[in-house]
C-alpha atoms as a PDB file:
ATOM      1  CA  UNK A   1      16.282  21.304   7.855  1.00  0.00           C
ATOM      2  CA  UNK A   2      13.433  18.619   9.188  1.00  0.00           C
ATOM      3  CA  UNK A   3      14.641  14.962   9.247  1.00  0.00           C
ATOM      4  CA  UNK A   4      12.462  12.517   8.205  1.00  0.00           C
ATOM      5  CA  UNK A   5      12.783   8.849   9.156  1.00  0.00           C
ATOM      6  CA  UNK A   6      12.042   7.244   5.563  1.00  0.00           C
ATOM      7  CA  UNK A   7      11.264   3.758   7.063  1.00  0.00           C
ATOM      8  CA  UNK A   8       8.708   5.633   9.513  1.00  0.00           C
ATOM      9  CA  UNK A   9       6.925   7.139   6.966  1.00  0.00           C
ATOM     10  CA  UNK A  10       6.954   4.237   4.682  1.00  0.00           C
ATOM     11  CA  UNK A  11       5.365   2.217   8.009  1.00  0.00           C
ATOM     12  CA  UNK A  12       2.442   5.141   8.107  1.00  0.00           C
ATOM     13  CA  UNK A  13       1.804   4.395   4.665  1.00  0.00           C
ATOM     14  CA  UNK A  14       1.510   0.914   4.955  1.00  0.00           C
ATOM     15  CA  UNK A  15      -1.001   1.121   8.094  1.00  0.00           C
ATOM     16  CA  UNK A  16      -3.383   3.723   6.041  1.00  0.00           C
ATOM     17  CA  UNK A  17      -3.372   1.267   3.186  1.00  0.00           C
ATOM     18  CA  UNK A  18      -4.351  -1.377   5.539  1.00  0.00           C
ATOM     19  CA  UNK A  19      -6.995   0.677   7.167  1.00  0.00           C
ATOM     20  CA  UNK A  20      -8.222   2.172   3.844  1.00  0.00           C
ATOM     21  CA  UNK A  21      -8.703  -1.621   2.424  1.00  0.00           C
ATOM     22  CA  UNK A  22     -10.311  -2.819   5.558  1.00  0.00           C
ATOM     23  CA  UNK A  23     -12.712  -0.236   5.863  1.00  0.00           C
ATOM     24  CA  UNK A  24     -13.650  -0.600   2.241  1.00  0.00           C
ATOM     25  CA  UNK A  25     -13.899  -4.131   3.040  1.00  0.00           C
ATOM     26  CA  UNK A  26     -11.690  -5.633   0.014  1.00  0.00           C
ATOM     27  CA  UNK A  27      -9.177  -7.941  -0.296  1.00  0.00           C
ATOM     28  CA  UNK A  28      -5.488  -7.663  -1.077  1.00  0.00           C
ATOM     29  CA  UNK A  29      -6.216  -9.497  -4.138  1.00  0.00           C
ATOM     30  CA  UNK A  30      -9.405  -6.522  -5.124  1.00  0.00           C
ATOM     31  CA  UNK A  31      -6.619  -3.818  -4.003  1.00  0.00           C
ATOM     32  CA  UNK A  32      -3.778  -5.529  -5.977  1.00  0.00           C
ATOM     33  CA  UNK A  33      -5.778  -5.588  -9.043  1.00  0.00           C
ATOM     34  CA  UNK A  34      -6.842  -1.847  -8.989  1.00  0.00           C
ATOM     35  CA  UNK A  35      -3.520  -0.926  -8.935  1.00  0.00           C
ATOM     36  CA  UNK A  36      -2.745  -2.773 -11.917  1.00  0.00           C
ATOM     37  CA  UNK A  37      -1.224  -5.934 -10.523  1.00  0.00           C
ATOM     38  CA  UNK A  38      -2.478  -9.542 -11.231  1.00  0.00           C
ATOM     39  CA  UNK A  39      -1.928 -11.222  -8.107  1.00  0.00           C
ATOM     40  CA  UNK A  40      -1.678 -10.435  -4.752  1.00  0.00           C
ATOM     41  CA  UNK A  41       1.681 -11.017  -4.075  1.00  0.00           C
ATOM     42  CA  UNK A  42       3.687  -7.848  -4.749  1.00  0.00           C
ATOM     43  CA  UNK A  43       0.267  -5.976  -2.408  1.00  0.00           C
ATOM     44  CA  UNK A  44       0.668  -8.122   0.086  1.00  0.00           C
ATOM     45  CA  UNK A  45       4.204  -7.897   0.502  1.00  0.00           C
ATOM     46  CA  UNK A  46       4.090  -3.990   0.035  1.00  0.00           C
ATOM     47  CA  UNK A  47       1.241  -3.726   3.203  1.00  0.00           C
ATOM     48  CA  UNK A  48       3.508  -5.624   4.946  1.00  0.00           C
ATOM     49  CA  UNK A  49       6.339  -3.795   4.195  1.00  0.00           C
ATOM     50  CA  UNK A  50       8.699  -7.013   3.710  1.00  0.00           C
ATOM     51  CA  UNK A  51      11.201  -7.909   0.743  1.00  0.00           C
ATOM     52  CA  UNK A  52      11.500  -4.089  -0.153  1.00  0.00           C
ATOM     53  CA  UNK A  53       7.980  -3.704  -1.496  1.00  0.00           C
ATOM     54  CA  UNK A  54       6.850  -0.300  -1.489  1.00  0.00           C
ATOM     55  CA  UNK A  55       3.532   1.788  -2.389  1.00  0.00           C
ATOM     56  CA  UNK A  56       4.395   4.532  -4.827  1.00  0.00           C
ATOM     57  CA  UNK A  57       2.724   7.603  -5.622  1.00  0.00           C
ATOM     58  CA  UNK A  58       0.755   6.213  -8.225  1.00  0.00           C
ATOM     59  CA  UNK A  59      -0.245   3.231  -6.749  1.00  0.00           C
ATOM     60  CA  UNK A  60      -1.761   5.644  -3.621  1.00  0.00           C
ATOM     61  CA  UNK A  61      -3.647   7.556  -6.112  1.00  0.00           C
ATOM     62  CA  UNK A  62      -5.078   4.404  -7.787  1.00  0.00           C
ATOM     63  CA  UNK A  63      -5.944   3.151  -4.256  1.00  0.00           C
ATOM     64  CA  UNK A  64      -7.702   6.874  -3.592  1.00  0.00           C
ATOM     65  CA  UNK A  65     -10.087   6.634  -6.163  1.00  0.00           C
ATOM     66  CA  UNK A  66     -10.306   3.141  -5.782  1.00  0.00           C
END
């Protein structure tokens, strides 16, 4: 059986969000909204990967065919 270091893939995550807003030059406030938050506080906090904010699946497909 693999192991997988949750944190570690939660990290990956974080830095292709990050690099998949930048490139599409948006803010965290354009990339909050498309995922159906009003502010940018929870996106922020989830890129950054601080107070136990976390991307789920649906948010990365809302950010996909954002």
């Amino acid at each position: 059986m693999c192991h997988y270091d949750v944190e570690e893939i939660h990290a990956q995550i974080r830095h292709n969000v990050k690099l998949l807003r930048e490139m599409k030059g948006k803010s965290q406030l354009e990339m909050a909204l498309a995922i159906g938050h009003s502010s940018a506080a929870f996106y922020a906090k989830a890129e950054l990967g601080i107070q136990r904010k976390k991307f789920n699946v649906e948010h990365l497909v809302k950010l996909r065919m954002f």
